[in-house]
PDB file of N, CA and C in Angstrom:
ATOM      1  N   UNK A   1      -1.838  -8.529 -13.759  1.00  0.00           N
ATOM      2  CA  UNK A   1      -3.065  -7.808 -13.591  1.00  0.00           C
ATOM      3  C   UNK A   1      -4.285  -8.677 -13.860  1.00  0.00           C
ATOM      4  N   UNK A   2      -4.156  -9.959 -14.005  1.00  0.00           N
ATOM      5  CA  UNK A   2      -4.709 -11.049 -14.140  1.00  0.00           C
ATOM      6  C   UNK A   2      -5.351 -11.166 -12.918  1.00  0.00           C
ATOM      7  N   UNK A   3      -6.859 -10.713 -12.412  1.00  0.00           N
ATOM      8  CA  UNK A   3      -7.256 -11.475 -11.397  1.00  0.00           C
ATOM      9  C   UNK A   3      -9.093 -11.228 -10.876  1.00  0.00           C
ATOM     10  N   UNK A   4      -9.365 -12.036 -10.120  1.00  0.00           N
ATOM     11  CA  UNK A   4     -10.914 -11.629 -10.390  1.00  0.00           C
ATOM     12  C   UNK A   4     -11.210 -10.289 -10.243  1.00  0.00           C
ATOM     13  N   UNK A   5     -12.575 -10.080 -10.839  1.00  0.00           N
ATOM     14  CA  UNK A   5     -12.970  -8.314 -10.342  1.00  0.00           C
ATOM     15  C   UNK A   5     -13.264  -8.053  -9.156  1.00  0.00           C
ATOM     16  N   UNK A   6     -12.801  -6.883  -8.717  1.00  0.00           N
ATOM     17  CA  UNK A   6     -13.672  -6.968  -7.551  1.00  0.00           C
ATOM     18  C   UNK A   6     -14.758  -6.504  -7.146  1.00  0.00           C
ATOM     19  N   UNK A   7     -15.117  -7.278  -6.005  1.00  0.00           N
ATOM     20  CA  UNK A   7     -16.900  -7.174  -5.864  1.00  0.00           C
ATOM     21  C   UNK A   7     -17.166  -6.303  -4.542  1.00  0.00           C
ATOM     22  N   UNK A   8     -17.829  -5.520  -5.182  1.00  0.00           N
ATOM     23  CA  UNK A   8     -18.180  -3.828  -4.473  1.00  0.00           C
ATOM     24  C   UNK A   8     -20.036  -4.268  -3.824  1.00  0.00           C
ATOM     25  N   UNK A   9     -20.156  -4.927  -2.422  1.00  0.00           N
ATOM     26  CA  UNK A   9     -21.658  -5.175  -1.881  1.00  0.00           C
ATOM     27  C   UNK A   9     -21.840  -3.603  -1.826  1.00  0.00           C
ATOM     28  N   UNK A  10     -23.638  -3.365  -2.448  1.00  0.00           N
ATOM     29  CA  UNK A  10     -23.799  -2.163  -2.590  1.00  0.00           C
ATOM     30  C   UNK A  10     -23.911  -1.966  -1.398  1.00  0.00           C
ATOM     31  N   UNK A  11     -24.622  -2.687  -0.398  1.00  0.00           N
ATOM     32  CA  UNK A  11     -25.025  -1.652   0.919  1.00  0.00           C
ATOM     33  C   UNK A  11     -23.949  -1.232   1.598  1.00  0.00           C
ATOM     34  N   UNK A  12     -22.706  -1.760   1.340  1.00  0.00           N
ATOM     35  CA  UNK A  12     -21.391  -1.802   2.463  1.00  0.00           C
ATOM     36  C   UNK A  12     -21.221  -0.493   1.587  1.00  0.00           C
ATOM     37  N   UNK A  13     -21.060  -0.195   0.231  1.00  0.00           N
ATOM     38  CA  UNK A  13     -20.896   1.042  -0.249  1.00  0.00           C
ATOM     39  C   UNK A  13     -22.114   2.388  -0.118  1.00  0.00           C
ATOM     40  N   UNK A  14     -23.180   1.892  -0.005  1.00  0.00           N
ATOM     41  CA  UNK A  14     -23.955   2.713   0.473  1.00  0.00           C
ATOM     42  C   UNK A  14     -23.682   3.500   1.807  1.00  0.00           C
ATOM     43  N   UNK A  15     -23.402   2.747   2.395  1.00  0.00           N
ATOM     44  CA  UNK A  15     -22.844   2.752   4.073  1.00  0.00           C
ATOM     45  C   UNK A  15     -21.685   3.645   4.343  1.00  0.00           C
ATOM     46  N   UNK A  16     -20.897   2.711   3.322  1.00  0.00           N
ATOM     47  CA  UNK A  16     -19.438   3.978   3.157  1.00  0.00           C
ATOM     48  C   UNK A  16     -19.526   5.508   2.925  1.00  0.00           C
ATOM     49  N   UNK A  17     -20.661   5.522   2.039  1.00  0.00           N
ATOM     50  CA  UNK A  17     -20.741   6.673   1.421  1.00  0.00           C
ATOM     51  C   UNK A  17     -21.625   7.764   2.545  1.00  0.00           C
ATOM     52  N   UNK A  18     -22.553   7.059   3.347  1.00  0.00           N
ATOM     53  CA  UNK A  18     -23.214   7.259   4.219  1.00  0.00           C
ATOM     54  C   UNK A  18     -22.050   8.592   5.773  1.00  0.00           C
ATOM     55  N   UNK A  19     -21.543   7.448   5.793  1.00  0.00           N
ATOM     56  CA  UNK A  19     -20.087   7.552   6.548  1.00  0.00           C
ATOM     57  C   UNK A  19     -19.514   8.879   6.406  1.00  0.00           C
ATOM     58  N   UNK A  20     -19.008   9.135   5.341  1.00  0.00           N
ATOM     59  CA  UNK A  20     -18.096   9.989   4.827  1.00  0.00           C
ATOM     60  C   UNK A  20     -19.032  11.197   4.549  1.00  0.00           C
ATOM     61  N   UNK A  21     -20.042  11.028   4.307  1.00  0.00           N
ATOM     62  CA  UNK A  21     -20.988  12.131   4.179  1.00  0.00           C
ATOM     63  C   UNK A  21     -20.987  12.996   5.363  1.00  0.00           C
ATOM     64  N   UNK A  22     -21.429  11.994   6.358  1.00  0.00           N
ATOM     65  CA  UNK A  22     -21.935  12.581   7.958  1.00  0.00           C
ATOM     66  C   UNK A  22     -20.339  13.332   8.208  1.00  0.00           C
ATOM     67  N   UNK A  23     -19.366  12.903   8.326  1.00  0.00           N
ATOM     68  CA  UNK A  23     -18.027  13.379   8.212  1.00  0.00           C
ATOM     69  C   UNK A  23     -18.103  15.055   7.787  1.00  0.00           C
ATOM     70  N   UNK A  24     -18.517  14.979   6.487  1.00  0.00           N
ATOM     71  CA  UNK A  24     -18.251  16.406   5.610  1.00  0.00           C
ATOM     72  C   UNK A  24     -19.312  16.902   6.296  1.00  0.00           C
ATOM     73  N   UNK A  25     -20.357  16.594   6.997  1.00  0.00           N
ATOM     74  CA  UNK A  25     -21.679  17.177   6.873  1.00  0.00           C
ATOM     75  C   UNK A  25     -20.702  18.491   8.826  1.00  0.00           C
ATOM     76  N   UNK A  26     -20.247  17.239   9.345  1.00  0.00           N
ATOM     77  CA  UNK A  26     -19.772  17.785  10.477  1.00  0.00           C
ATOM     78  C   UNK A  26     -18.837  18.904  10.313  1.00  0.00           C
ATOM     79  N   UNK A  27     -18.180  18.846   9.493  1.00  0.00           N
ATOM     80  CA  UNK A  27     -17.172  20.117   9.481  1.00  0.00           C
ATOM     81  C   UNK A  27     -17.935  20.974   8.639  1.00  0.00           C
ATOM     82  N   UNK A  28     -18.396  21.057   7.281  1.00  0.00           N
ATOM     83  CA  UNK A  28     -18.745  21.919   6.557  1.00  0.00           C
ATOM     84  C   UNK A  28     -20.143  22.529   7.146  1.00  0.00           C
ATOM     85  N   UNK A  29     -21.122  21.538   7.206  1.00  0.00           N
ATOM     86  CA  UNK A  29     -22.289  22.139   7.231  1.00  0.00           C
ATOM     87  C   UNK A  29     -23.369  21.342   6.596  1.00  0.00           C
ATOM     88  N   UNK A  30     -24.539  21.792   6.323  1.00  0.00           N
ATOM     89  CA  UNK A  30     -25.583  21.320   4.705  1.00  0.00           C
ATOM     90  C   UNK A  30     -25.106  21.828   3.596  1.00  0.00           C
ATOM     91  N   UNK A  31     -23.844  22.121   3.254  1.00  0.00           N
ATOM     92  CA  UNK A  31     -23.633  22.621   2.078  1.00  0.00           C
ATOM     93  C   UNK A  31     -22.399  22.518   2.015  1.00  0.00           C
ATOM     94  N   UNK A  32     -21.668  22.679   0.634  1.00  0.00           N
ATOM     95  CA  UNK A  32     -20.092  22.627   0.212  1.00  0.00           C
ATOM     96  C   UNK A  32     -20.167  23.901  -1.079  1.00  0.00           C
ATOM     97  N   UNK A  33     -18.752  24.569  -0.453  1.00  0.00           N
ATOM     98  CA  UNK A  33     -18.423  25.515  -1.736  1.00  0.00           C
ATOM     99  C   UNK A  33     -17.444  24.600  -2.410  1.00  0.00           C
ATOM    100  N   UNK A  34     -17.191  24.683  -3.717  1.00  0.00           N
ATOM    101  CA  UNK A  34     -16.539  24.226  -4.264  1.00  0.00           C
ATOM    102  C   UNK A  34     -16.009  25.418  -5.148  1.00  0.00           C
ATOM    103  N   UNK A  35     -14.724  25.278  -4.915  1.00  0.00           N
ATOM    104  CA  UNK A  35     -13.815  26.466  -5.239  1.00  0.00           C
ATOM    105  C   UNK A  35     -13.764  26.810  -6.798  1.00  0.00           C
ATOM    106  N   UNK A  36     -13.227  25.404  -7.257  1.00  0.00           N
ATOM    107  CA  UNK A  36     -12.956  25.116  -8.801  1.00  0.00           C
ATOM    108  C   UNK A  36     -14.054  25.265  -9.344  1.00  0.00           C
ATOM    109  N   UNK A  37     -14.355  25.096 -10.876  1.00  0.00           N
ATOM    110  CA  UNK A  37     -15.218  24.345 -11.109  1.00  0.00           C
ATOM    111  C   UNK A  37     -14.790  23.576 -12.498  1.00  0.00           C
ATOM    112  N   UNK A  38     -13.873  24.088 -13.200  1.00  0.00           N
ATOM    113  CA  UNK A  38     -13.361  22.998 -13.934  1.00  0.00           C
ATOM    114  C   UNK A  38     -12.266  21.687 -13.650  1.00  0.00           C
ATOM    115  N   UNK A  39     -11.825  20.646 -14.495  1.00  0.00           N
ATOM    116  CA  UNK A  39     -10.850  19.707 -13.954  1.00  0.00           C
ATOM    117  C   UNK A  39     -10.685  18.746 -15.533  1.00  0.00           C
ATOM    118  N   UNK A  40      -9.331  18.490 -15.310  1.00  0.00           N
ATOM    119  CA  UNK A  40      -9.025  17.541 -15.837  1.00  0.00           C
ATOM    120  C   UNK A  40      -9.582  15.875 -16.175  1.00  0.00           C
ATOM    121  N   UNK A  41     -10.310  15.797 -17.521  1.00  0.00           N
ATOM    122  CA  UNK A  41     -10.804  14.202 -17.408  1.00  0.00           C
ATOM    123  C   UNK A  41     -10.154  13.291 -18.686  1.00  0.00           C
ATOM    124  N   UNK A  42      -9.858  12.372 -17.847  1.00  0.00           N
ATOM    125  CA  UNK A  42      -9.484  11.370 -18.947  1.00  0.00           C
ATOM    126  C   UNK A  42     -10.925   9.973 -19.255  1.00  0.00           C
ATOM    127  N   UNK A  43     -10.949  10.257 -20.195  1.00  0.00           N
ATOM    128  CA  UNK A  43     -12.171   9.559 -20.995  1.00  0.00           C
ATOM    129  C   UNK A  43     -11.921   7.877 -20.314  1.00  0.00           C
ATOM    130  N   UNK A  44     -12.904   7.576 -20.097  1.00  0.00           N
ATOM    131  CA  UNK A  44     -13.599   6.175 -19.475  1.00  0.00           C
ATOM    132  C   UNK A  44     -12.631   4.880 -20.147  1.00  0.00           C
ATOM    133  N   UNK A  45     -12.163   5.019 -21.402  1.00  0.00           N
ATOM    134  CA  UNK A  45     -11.758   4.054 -22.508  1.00  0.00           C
ATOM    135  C   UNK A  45     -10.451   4.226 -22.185  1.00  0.00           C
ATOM    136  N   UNK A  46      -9.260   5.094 -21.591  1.00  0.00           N
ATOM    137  CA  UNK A  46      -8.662   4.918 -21.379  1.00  0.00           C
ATOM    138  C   UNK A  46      -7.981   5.511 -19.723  1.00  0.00           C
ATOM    139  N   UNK A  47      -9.640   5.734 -18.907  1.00  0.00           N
ATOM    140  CA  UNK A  47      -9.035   5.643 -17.464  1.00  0.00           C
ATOM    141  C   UNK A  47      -8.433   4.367 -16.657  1.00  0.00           C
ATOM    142  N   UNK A  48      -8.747   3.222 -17.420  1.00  0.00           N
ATOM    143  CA  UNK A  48      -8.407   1.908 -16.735  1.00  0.00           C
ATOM    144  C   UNK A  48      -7.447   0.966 -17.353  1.00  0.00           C
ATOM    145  N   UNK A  49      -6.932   1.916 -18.430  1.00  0.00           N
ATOM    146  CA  UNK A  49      -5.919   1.176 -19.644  1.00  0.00           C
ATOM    147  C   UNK A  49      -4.560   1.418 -19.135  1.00  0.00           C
ATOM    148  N   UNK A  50      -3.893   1.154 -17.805  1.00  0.00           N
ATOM    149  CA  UNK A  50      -3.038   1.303 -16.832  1.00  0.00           C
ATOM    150  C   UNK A  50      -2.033   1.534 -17.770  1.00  0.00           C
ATOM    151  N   UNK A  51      -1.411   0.362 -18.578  1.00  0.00           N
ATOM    152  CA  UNK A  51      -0.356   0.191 -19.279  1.00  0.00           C
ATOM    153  C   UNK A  51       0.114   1.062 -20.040  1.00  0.00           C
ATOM    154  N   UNK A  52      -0.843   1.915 -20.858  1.00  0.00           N
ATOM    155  CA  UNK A  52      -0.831   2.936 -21.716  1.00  0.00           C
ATOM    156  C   UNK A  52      -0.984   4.632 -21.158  1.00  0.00           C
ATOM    157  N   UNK A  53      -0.194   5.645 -21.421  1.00  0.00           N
ATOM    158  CA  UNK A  53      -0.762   6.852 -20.839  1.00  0.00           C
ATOM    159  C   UNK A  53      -1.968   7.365 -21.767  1.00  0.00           C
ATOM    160  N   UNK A  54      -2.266   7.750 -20.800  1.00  0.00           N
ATOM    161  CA  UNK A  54      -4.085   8.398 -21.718  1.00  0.00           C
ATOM    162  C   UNK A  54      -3.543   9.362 -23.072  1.00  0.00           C
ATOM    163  N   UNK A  55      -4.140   8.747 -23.855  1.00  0.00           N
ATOM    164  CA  UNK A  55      -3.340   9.978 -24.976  1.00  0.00           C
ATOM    165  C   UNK A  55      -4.800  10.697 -25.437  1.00  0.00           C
ATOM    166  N   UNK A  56      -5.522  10.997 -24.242  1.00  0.00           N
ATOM    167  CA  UNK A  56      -6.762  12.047 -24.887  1.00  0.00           C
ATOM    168  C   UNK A  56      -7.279  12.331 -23.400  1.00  0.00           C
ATOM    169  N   UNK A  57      -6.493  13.881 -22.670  1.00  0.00           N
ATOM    170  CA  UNK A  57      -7.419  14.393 -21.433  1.00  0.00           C
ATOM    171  C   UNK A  57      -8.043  15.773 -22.205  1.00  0.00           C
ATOM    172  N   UNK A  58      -9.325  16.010 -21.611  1.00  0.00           N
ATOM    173  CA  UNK A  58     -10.447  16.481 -21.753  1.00  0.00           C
ATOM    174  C   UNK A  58     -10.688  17.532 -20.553  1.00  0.00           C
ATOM    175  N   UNK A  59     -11.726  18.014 -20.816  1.00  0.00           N
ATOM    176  CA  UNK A  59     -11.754  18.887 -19.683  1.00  0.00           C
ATOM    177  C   UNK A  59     -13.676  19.212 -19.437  1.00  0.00           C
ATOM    178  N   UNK A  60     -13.511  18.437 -18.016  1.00  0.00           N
ATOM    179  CA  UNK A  60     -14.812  18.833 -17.126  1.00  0.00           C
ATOM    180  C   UNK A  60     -15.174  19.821 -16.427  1.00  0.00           C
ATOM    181  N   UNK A  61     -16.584  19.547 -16.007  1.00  0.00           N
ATOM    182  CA  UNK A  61     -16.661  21.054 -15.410  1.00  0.00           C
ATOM    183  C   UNK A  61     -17.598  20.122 -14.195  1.00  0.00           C
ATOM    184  N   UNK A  62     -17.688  21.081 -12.798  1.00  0.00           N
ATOM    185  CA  UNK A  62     -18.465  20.378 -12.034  1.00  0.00           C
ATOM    186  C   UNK A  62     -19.360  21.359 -12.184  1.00  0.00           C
ATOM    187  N   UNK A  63     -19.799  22.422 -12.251  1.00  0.00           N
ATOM    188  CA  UNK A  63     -21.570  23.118 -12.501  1.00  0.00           C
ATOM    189  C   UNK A  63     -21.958  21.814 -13.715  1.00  0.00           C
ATOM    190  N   UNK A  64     -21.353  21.497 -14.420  1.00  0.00           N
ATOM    191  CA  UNK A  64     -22.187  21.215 -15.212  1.00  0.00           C
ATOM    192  C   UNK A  64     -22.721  19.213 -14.955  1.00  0.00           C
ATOM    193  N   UNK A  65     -21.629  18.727 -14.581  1.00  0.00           N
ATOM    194  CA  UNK A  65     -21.878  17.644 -13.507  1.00  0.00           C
ATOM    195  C   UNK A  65     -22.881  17.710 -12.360  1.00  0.00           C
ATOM    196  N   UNK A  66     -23.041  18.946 -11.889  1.00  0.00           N
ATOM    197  CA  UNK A  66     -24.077  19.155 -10.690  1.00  0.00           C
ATOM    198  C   UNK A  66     -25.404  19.059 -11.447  1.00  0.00           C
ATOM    199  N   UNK A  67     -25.130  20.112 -12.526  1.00  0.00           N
ATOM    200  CA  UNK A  67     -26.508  20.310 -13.255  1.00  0.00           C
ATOM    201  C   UNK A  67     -27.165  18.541 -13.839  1.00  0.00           C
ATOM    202  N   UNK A  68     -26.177  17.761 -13.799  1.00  0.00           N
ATOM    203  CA  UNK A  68     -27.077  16.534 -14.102  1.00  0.00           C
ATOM    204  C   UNK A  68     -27.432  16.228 -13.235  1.00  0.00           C
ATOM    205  N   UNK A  69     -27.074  16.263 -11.892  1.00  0.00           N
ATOM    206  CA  UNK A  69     -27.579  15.272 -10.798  1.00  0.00           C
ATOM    207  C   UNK A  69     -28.623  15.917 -10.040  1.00  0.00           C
ATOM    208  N   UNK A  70     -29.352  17.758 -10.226  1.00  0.00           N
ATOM    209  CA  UNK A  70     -30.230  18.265 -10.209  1.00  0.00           C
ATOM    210  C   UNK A  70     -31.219  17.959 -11.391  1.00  0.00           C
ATOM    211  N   UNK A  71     -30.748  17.709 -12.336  1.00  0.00           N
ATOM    212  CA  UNK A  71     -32.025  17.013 -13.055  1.00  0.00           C
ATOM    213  C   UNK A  71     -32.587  15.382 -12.815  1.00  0.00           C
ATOM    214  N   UNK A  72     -31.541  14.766 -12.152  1.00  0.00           N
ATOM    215  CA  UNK A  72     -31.918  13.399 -12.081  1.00  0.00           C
ATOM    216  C   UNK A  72     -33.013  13.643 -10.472  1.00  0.00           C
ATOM    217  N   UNK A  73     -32.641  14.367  -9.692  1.00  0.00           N
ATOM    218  CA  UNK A  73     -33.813  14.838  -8.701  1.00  0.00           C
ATOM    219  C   UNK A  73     -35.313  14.914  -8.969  1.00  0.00           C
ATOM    220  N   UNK A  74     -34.792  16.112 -10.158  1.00  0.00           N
ATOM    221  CA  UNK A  74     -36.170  16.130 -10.632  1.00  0.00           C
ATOM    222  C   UNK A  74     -37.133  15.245 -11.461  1.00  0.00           C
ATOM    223  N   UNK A  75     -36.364  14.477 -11.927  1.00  0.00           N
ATOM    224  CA  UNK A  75     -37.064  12.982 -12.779  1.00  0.00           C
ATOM    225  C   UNK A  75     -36.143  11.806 -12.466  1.00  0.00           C
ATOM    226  N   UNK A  76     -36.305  11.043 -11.547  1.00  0.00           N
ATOM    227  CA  UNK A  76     -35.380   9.966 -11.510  1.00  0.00           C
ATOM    228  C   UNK A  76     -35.649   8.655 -12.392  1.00  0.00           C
ATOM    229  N   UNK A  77     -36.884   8.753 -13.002  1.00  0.00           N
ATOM    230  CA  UNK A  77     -37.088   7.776 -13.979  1.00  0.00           C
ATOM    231  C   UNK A  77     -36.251   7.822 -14.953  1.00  0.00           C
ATOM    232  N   UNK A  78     -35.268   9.056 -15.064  1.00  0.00           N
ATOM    233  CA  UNK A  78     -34.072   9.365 -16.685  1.00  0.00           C
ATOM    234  C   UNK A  78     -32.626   8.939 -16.284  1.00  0.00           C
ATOM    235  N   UNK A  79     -32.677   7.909 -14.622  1.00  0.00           N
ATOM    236  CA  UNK A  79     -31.587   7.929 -14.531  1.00  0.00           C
ATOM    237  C   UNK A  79     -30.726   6.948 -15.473  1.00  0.00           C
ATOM    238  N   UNK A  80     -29.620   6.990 -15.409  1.00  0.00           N
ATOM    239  CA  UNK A  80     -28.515   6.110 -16.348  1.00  0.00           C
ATOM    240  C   UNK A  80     -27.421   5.966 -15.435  1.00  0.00           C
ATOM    241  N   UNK A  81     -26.618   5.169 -15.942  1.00  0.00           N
ATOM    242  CA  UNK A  81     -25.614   4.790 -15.334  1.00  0.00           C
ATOM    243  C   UNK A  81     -24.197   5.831 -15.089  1.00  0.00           C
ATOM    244  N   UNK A  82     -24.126   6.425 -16.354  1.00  0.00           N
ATOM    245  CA  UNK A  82     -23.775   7.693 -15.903  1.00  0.00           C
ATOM    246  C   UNK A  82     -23.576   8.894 -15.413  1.00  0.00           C
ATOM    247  N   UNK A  83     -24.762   8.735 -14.221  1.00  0.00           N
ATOM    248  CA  UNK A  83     -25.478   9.788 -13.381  1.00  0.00           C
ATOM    249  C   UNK A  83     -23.845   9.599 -12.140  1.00  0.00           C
ATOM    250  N   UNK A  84     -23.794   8.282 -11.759  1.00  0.00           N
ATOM    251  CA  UNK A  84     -22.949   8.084 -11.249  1.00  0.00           C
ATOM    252  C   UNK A  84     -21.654   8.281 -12.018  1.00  0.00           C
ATOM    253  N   UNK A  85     -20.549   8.619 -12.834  1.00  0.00           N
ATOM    254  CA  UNK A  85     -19.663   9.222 -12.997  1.00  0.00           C
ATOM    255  C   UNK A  85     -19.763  11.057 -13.038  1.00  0.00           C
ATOM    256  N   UNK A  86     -20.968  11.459 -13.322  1.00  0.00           N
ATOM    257  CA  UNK A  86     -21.471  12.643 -12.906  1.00  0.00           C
ATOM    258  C   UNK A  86     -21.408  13.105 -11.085  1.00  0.00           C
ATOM    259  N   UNK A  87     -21.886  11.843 -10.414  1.00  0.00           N
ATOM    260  CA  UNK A  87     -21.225  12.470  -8.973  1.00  0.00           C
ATOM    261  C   UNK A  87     -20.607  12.056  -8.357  1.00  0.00           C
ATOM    262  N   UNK A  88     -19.379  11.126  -8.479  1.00  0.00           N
ATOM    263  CA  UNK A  88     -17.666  11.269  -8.997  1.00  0.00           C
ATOM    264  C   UNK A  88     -16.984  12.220  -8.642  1.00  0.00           C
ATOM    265  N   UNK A  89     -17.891  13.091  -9.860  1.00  0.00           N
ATOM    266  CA  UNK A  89     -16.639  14.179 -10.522  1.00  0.00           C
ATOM    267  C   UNK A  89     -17.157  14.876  -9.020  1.00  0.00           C
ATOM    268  N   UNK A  90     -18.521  15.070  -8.604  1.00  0.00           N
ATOM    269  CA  UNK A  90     -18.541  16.007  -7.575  1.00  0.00           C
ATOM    270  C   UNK A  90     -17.915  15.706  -6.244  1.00  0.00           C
ATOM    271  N   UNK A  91     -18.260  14.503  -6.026  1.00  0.00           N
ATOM    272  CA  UNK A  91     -17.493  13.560  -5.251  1.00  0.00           C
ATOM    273  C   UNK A  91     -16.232  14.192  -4.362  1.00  0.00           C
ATOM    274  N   UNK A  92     -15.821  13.478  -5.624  1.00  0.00           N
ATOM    275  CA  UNK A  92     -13.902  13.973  -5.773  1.00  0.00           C
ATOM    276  C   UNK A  92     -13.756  15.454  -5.208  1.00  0.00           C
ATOM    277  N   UNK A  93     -14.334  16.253  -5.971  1.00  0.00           N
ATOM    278  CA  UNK A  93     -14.144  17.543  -6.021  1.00  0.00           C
ATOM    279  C   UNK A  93     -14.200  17.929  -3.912  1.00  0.00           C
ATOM    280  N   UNK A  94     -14.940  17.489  -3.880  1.00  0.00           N
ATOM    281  CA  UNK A  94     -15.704  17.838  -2.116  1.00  0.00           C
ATOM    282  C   UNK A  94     -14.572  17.003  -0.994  1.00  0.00           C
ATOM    283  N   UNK A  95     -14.348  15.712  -1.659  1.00  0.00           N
ATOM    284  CA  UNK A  95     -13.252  15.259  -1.002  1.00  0.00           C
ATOM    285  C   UNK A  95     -12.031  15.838  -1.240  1.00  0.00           C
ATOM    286  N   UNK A  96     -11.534  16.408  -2.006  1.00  0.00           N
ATOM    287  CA  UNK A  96     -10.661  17.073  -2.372  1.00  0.00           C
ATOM    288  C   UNK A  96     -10.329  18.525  -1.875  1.00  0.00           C
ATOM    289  N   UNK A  97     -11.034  19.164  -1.589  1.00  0.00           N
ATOM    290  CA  UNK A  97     -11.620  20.640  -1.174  1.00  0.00           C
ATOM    291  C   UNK A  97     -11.648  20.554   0.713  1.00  0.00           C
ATOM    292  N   UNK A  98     -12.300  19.424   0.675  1.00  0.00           N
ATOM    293  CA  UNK A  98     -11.952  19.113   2.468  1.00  0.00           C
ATOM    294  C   UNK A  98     -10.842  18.354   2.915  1.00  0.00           C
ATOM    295  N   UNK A  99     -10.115  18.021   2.639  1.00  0.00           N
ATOM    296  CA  UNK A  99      -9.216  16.819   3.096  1.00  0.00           C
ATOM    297  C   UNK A  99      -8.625  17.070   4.416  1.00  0.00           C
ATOM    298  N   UNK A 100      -9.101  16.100   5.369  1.00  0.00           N
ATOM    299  CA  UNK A 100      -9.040  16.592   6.748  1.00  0.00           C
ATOM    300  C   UNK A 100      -8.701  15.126   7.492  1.00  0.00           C
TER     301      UNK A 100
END
């Protein structure tokens, strides 16, 4: 598991994300229901600790994940880096809910 990191060019991910959007935008609409709203999370410290099973899952919610990324709208000067594991979780959820 020894090997460089890999390197994610933002615009090619911008692009991607771009992509996959227009995708959902075509079947769903301007909008997504999202059925769930809770989910299973395993904490950051041991989502990437392969070797080991997570010995601490948690539990998320996506209203409340949404509710950050409606406040980062409204002030984007408060963003953090964790705005992005905040829409992830929504992410996931929408890809998950459509899988087509």
């Amino acid at each position: 598991m020894d090997s460089e990191p890999l390197q994610i060019p933002l615009d090619q991910l911008r692009h991607a994300f771009e992509v996959a959007l227009r995708h959902i935008e075509a079947s769903a609409g301007s909008t997504v229901a999202l059925e769930r709203d809770y989910f299973w999370s395993v904490p950051g410290d041991e989502l990437y600790d392969v070797p080991n099973e997570p010995r601490t899952i948690t539990i998320g919610q996506l209203s409340e994940s949404w509710q950050h990324l409606e406040d980062l709208l409204v002030d984007p000067d408060r963003a953090v880096g964790h705005h992005l594991v905040w829409l992830a979780d929504v992410l996931r959820a929408i890809g998950q809910e459509n899988v087509q």
